[in-house]
N, C-alpha and C. Protein backbone atom coordinates (compact mmCIF):
# COMPACT_ATOMS: atom_id res chain seq x y z
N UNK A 1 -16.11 2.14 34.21
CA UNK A 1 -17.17 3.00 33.75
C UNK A 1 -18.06 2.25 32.76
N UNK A 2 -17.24 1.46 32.06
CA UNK A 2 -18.00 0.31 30.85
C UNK A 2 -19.21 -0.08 31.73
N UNK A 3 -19.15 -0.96 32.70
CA UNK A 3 -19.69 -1.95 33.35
C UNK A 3 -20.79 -1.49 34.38
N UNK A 4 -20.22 -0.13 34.48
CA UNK A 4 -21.22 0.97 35.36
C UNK A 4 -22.44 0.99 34.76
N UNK A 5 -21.85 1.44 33.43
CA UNK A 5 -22.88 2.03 32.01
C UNK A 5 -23.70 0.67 32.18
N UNK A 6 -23.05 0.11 32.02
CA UNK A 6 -24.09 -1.12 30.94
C UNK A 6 -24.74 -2.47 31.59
N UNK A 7 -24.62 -2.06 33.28
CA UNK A 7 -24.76 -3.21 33.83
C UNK A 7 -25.08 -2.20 35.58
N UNK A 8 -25.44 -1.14 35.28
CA UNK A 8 -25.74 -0.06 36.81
C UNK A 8 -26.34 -1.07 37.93
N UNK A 9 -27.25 -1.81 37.49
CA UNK A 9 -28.00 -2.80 38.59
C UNK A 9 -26.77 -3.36 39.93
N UNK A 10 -25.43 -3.71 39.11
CA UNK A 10 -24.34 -4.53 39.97
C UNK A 10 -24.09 -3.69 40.72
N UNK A 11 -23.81 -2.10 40.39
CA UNK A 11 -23.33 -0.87 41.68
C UNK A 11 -23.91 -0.12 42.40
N UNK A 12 -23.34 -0.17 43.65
CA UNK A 12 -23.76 0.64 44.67
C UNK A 12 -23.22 2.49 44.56
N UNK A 13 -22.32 2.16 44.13
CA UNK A 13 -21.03 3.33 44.37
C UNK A 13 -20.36 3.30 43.14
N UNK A 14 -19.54 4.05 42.69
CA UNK A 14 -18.63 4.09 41.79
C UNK A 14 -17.47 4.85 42.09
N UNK A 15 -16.30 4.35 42.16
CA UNK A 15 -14.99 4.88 42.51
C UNK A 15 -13.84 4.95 41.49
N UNK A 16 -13.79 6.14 41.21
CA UNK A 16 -12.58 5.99 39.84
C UNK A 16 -11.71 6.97 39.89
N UNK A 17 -10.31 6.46 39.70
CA UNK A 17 -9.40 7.87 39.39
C UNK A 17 -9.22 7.79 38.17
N UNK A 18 -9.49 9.33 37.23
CA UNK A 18 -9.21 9.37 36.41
C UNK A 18 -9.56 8.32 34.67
N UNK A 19 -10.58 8.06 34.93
CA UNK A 19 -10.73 6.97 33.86
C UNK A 19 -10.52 7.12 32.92
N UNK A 20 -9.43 6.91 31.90
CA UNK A 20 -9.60 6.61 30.74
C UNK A 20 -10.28 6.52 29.56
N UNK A 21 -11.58 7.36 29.62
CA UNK A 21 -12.32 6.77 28.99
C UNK A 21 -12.00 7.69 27.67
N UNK A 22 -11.33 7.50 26.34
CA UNK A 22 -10.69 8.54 25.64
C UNK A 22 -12.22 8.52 24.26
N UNK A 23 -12.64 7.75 24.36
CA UNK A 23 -14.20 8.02 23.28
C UNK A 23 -14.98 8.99 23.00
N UNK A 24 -14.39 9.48 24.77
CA UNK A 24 -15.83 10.70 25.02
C UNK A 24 -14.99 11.92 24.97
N UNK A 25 -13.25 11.96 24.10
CA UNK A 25 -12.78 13.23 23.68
C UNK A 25 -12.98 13.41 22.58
N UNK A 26 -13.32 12.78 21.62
CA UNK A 26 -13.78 12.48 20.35
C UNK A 26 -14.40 13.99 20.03
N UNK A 27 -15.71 13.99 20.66
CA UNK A 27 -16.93 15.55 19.84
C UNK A 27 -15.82 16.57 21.08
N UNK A 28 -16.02 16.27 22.51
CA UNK A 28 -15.82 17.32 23.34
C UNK A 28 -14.64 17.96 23.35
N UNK A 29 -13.17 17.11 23.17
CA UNK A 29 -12.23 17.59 22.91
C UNK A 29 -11.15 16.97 21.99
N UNK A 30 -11.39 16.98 20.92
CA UNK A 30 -10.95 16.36 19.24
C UNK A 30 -9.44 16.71 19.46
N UNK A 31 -8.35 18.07 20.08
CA UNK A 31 -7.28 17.67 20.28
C UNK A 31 -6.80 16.96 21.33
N UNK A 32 -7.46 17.11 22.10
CA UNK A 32 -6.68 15.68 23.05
C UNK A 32 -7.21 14.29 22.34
N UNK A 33 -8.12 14.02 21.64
CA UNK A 33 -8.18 12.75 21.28
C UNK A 33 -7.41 12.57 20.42
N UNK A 34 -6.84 13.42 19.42
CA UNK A 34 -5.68 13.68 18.68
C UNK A 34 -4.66 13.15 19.37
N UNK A 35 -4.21 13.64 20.14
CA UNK A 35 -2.86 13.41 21.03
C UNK A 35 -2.79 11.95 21.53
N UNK A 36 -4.20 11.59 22.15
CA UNK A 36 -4.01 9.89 22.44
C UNK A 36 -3.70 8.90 21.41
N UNK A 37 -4.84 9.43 20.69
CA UNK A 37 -4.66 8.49 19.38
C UNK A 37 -3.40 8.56 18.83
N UNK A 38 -2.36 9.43 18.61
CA UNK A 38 -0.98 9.95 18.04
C UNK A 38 0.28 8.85 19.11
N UNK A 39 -0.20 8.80 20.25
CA UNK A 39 0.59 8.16 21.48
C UNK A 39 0.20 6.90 20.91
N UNK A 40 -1.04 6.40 20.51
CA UNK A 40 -1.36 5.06 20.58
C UNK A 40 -0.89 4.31 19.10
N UNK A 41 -1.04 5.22 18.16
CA UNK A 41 0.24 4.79 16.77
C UNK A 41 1.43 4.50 17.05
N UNK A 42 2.20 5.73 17.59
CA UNK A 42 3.64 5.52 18.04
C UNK A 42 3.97 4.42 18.92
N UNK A 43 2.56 3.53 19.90
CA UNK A 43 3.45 2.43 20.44
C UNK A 43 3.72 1.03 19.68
N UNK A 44 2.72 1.24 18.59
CA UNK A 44 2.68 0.43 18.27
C UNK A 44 4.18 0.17 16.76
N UNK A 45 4.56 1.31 16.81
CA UNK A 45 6.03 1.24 15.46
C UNK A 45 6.99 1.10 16.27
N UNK A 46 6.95 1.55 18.03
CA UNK A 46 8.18 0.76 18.63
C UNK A 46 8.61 -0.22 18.84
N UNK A 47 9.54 -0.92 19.26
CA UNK A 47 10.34 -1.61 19.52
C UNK A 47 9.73 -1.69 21.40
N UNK A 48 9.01 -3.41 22.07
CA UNK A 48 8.68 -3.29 23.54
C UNK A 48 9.07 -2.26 24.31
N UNK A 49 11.07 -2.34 24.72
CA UNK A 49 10.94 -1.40 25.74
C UNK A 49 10.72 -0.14 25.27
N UNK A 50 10.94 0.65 23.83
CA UNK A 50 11.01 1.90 23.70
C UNK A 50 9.45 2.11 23.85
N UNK A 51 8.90 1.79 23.87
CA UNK A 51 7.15 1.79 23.37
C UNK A 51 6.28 1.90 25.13
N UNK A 52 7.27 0.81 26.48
CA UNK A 52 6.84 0.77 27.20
C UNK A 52 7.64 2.32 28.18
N UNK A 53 8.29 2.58 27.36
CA UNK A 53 9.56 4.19 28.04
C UNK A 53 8.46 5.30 26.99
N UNK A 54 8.04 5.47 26.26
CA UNK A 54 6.87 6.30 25.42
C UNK A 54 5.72 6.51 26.42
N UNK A 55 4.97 4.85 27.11
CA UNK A 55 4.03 5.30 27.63
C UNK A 55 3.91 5.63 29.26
N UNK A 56 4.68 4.86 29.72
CA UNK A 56 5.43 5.24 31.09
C UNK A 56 5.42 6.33 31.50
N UNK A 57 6.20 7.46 30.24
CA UNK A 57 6.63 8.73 30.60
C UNK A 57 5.67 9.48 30.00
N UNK A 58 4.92 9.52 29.12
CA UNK A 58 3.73 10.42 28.84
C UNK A 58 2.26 10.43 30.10
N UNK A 59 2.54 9.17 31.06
CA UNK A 59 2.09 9.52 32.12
C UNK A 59 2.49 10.09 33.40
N UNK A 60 3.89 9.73 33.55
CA UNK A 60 4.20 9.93 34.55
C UNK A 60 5.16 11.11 34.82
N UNK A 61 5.91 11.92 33.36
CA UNK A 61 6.61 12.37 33.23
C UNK A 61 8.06 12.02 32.51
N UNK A 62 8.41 13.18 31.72
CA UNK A 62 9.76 12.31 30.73
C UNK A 62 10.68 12.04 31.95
N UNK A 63 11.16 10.48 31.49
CA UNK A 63 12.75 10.07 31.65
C UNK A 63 11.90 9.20 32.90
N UNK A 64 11.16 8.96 33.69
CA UNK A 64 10.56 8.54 34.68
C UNK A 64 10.47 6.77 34.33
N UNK A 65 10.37 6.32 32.72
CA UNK A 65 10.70 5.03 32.41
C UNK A 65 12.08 4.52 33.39
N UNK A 66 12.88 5.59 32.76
CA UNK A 66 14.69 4.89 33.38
C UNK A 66 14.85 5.22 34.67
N UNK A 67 14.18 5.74 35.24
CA UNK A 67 14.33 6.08 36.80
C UNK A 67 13.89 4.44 37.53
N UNK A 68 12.94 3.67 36.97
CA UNK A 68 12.30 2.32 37.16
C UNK A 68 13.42 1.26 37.10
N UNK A 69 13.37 0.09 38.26
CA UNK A 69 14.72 -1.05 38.61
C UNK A 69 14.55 -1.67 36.92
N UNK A 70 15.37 -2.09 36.55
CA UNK A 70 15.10 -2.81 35.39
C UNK A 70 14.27 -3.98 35.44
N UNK A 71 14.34 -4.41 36.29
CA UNK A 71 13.38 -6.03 36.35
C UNK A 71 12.19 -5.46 36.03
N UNK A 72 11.73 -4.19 37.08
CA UNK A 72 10.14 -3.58 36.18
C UNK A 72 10.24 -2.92 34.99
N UNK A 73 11.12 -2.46 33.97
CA UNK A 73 10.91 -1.87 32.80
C UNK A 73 10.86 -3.00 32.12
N UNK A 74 11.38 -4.36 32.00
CA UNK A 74 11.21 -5.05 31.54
C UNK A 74 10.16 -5.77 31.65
N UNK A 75 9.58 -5.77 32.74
CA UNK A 75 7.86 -6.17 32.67
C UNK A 75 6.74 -5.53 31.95
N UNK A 76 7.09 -4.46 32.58
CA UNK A 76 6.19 -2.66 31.50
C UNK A 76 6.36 -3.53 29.72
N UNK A 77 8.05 -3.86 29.44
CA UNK A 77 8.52 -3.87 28.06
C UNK A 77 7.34 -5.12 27.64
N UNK A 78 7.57 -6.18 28.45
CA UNK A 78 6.22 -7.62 27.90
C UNK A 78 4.75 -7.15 28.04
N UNK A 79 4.68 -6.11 28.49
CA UNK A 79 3.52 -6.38 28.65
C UNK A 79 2.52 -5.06 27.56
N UNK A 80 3.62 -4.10 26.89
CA UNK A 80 3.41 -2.78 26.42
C UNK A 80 2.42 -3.62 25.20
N UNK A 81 2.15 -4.26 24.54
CA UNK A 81 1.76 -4.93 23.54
C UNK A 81 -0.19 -4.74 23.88
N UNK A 82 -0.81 -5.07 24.99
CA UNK A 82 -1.77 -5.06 25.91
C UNK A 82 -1.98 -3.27 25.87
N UNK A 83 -1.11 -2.92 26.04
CA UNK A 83 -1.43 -1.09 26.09
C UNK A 83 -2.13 -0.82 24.59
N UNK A 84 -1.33 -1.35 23.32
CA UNK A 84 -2.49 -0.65 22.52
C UNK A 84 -3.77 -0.95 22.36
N UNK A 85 -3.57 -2.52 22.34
CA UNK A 85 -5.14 -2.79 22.81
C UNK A 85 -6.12 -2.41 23.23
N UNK A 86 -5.72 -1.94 24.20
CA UNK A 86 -6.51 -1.08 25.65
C UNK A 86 -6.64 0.00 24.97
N UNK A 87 -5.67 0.49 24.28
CA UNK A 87 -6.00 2.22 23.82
C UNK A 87 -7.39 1.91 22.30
N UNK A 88 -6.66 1.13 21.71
CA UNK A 88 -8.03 0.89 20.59
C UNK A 88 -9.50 0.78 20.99
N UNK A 89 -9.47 0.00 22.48
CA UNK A 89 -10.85 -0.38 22.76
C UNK A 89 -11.19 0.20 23.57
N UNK A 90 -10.30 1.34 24.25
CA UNK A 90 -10.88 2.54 24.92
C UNK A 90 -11.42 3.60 23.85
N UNK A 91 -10.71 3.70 22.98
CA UNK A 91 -11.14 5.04 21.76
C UNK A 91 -12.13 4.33 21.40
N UNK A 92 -12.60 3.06 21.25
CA UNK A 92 -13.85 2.61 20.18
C UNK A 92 -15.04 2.87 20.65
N UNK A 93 -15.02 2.83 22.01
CA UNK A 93 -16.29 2.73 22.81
C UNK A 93 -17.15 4.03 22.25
N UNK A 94 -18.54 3.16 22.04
CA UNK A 94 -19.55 3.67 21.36
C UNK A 94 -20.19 4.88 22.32
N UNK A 95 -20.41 4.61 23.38
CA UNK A 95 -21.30 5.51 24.57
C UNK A 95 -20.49 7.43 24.30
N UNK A 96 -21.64 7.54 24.87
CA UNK A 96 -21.59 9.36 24.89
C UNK A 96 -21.56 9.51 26.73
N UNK A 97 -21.49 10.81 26.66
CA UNK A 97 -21.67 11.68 27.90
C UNK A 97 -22.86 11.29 28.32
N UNK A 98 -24.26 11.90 27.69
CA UNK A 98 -25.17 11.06 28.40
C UNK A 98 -25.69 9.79 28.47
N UNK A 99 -24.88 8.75 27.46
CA UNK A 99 -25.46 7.70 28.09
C UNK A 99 -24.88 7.15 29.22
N UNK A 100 -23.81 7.39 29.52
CA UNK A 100 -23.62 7.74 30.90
C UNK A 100 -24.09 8.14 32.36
N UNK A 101 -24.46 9.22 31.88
CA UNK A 101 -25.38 10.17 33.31
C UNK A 101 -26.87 9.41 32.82
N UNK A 102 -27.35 8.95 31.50
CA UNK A 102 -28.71 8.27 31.78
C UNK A 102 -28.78 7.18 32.69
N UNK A 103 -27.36 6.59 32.91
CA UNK A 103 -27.15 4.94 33.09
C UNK A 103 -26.47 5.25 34.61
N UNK A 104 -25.86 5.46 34.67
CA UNK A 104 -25.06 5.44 36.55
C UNK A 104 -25.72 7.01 36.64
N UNK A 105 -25.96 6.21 38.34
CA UNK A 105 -27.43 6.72 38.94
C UNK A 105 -26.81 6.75 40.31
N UNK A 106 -26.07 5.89 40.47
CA UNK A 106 -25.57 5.77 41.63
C UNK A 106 -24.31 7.21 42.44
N UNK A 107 -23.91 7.13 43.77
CA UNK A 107 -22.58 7.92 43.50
C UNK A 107 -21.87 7.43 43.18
N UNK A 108 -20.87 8.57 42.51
CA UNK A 108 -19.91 8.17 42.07
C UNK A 108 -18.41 9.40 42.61
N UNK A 109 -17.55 8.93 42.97
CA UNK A 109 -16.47 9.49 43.01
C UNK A 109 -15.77 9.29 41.98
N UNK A 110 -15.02 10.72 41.57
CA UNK A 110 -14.02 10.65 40.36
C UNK A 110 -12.82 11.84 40.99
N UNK A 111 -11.78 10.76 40.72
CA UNK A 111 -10.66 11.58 41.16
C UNK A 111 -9.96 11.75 40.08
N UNK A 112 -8.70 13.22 40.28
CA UNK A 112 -7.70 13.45 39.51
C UNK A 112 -6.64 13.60 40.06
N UNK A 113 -5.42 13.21 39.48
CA UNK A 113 -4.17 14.09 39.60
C UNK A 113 -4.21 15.05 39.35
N UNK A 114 -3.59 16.69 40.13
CA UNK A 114 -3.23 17.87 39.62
C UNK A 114 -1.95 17.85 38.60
N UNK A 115 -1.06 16.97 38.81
CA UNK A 115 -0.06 16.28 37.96
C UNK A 115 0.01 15.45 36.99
N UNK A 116 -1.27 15.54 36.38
CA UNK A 116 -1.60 14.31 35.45
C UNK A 116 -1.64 15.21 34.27
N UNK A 117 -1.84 14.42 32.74
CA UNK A 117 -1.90 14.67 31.53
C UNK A 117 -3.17 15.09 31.48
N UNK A 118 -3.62 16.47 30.65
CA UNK A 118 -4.42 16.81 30.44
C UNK A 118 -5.69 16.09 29.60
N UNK A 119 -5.38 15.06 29.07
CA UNK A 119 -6.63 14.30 28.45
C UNK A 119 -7.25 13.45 29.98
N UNK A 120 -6.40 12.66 30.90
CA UNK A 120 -6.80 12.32 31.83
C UNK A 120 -7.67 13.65 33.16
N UNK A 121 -7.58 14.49 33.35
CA UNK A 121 -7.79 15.61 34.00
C UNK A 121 -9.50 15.51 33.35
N UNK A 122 -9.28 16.18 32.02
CA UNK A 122 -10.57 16.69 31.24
C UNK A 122 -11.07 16.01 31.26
N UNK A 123 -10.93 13.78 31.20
CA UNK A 123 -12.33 13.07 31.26
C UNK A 123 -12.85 13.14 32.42
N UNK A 124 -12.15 13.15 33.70
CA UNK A 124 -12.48 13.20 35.03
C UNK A 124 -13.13 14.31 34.83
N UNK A 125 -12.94 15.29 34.65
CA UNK A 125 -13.84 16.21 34.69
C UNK A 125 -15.17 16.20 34.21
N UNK A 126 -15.15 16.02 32.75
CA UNK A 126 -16.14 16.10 32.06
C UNK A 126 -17.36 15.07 32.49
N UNK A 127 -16.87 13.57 32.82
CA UNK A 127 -17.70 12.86 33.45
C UNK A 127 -18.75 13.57 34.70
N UNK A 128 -17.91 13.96 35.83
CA UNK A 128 -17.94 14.71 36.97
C UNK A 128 -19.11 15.64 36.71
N UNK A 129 -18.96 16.35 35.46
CA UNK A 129 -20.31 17.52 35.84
C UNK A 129 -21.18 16.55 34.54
N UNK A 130 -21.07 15.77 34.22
CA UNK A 130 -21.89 14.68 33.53
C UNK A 130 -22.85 14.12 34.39
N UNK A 131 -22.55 13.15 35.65
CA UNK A 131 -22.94 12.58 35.89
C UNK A 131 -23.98 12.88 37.29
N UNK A 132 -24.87 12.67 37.44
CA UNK A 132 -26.10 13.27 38.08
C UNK A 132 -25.26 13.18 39.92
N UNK A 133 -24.99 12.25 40.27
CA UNK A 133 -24.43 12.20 41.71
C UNK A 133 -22.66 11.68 41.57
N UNK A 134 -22.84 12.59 41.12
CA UNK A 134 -20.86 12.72 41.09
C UNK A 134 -20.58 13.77 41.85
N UNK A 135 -19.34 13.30 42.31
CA UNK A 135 -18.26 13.93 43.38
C UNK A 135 -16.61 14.42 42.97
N UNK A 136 -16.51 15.28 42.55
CA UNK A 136 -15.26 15.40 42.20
C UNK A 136 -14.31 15.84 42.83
N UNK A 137 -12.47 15.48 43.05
CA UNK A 137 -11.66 15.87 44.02
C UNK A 137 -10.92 15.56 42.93
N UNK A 138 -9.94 16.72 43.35
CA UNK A 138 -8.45 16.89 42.67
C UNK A 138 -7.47 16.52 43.73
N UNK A 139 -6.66 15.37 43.72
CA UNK A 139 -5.22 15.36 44.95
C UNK A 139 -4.38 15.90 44.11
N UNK A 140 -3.19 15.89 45.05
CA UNK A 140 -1.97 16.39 44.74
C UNK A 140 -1.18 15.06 43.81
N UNK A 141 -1.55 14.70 43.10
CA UNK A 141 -0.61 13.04 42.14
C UNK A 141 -0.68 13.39 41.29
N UNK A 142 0.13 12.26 40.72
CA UNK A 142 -0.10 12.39 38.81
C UNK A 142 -1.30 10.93 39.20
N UNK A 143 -1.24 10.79 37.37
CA UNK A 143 -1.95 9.77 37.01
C UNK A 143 -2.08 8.41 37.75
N UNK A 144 -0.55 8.21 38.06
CA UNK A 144 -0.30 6.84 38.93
C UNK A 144 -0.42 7.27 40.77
N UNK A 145 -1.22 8.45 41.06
CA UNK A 145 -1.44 8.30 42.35
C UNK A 145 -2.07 7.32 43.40
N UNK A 146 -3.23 6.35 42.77
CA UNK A 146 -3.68 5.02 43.57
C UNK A 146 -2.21 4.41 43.80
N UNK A 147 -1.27 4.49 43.26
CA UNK A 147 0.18 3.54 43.35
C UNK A 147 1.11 4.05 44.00
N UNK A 148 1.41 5.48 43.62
CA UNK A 148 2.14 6.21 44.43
C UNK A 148 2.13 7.25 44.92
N UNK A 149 0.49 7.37 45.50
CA UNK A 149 0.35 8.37 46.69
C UNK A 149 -1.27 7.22 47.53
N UNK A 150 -0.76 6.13 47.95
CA UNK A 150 -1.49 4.99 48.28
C UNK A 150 -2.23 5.49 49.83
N UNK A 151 -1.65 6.33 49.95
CA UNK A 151 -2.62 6.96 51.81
C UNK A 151 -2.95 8.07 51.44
N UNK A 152 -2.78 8.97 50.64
CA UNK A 152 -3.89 9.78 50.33
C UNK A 152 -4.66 9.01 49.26
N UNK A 153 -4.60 8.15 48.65
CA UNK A 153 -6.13 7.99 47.71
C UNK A 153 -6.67 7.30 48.39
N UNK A 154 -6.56 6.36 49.05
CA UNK A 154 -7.04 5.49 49.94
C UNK A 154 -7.85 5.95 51.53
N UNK A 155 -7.52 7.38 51.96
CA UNK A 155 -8.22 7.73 52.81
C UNK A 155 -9.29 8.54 52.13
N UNK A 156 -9.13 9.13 51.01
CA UNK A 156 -9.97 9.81 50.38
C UNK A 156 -11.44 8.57 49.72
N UNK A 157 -10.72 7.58 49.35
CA UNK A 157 -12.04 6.30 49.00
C UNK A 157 -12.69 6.01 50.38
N UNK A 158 -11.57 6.14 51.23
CA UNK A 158 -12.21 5.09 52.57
C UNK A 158 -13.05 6.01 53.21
N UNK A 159 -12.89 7.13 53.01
CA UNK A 159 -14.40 8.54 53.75
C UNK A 159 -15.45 8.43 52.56
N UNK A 160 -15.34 8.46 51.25
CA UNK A 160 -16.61 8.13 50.46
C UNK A 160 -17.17 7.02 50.88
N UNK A 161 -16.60 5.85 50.87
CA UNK A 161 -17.17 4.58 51.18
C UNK A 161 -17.96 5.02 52.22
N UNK A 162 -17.18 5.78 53.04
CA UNK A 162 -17.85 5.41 54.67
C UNK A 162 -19.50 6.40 55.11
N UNK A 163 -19.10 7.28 54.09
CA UNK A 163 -20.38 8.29 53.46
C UNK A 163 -21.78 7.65 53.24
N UNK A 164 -20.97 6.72 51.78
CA UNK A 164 -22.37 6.31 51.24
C UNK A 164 -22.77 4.78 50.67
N UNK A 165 -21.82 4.29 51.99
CA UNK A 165 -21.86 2.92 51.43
C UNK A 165 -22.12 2.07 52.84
N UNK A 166 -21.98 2.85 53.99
CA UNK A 166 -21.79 2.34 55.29
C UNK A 166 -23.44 2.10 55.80
């Protein structure tokens, strides 16, 4: 969405599930930005794997970390360090709602999980009736549905594509 914003000339299309973009809960919805920001302290006083079992399961559902082979929780665990990062420089981002819809012009598809965390749900949304040629669809996933619901998101991109890109 960064790159959409700030560089629209490169896109044709825009395809996103669920973006992240937690800046723009800030004015519109101050307790869910509460709640991210609260997730994004706590990873950082854990200990790798507890921190990468915190964020794992606040997306995907509790206990859903230990359900994972260990060889991948221990990847999640090296790599959880990169998550707050990401959460700092997702909350920092300066842009609003409309500079957004001033800036991507293009379509755009925005998907959700019906199973997803409500801060993820509400940006998809909020973008969605933001943005001048947006398309919005709810599947049946959580958050990690591009991963693990890979033939429904993937037929659902591959009919947009074929819409308005063909």
């Amino acid at each position: 969405m960064h790159l959409a914003r700030t560089k629209p000339e490169l896109f044709k299309a825009v395809l996103v599930f669920e973006p992240v973009a937690f800046h723009l809960l800030k004015t519109d919805a101050p307790d869910l930005y509460q709640q991210v920001q609260q997730l994004s302290l706590q990873l950082k006083k854990l200990q790798p794997e507890d921190a990468a079992a915190l964020f794992i399961d606040y997306w995907q559902g509790d206990g859903y970390f230990n359900t994972l082979p260990e060889v991948m929780r221990q990847k999640l665990a090296r790599q959880v360090g990169k998550v707050s990062a990401d959460f700092e420089a997702l909350s920092g981002e300066a842009a609003t709602l409309v500079d957004y819809a001033r800036s991507i012009q293009c379509p755009v598809l925005l998907l959700s999980g019906d199973h997803s965390q409500l801060s993820a749900k509400r940006l998809a949304l909020m973008l969605a009736e933001a943005l001048p040629q947006a398309e919005f669809r709810k599947l049946k996933t959580g958050h990690m549905g591009p991963v693990t619901h890979t033939d429904l998101v993937n037929a659902v991109l591959l009919e947009f594509i074929q819409r308005h890109l063909a």
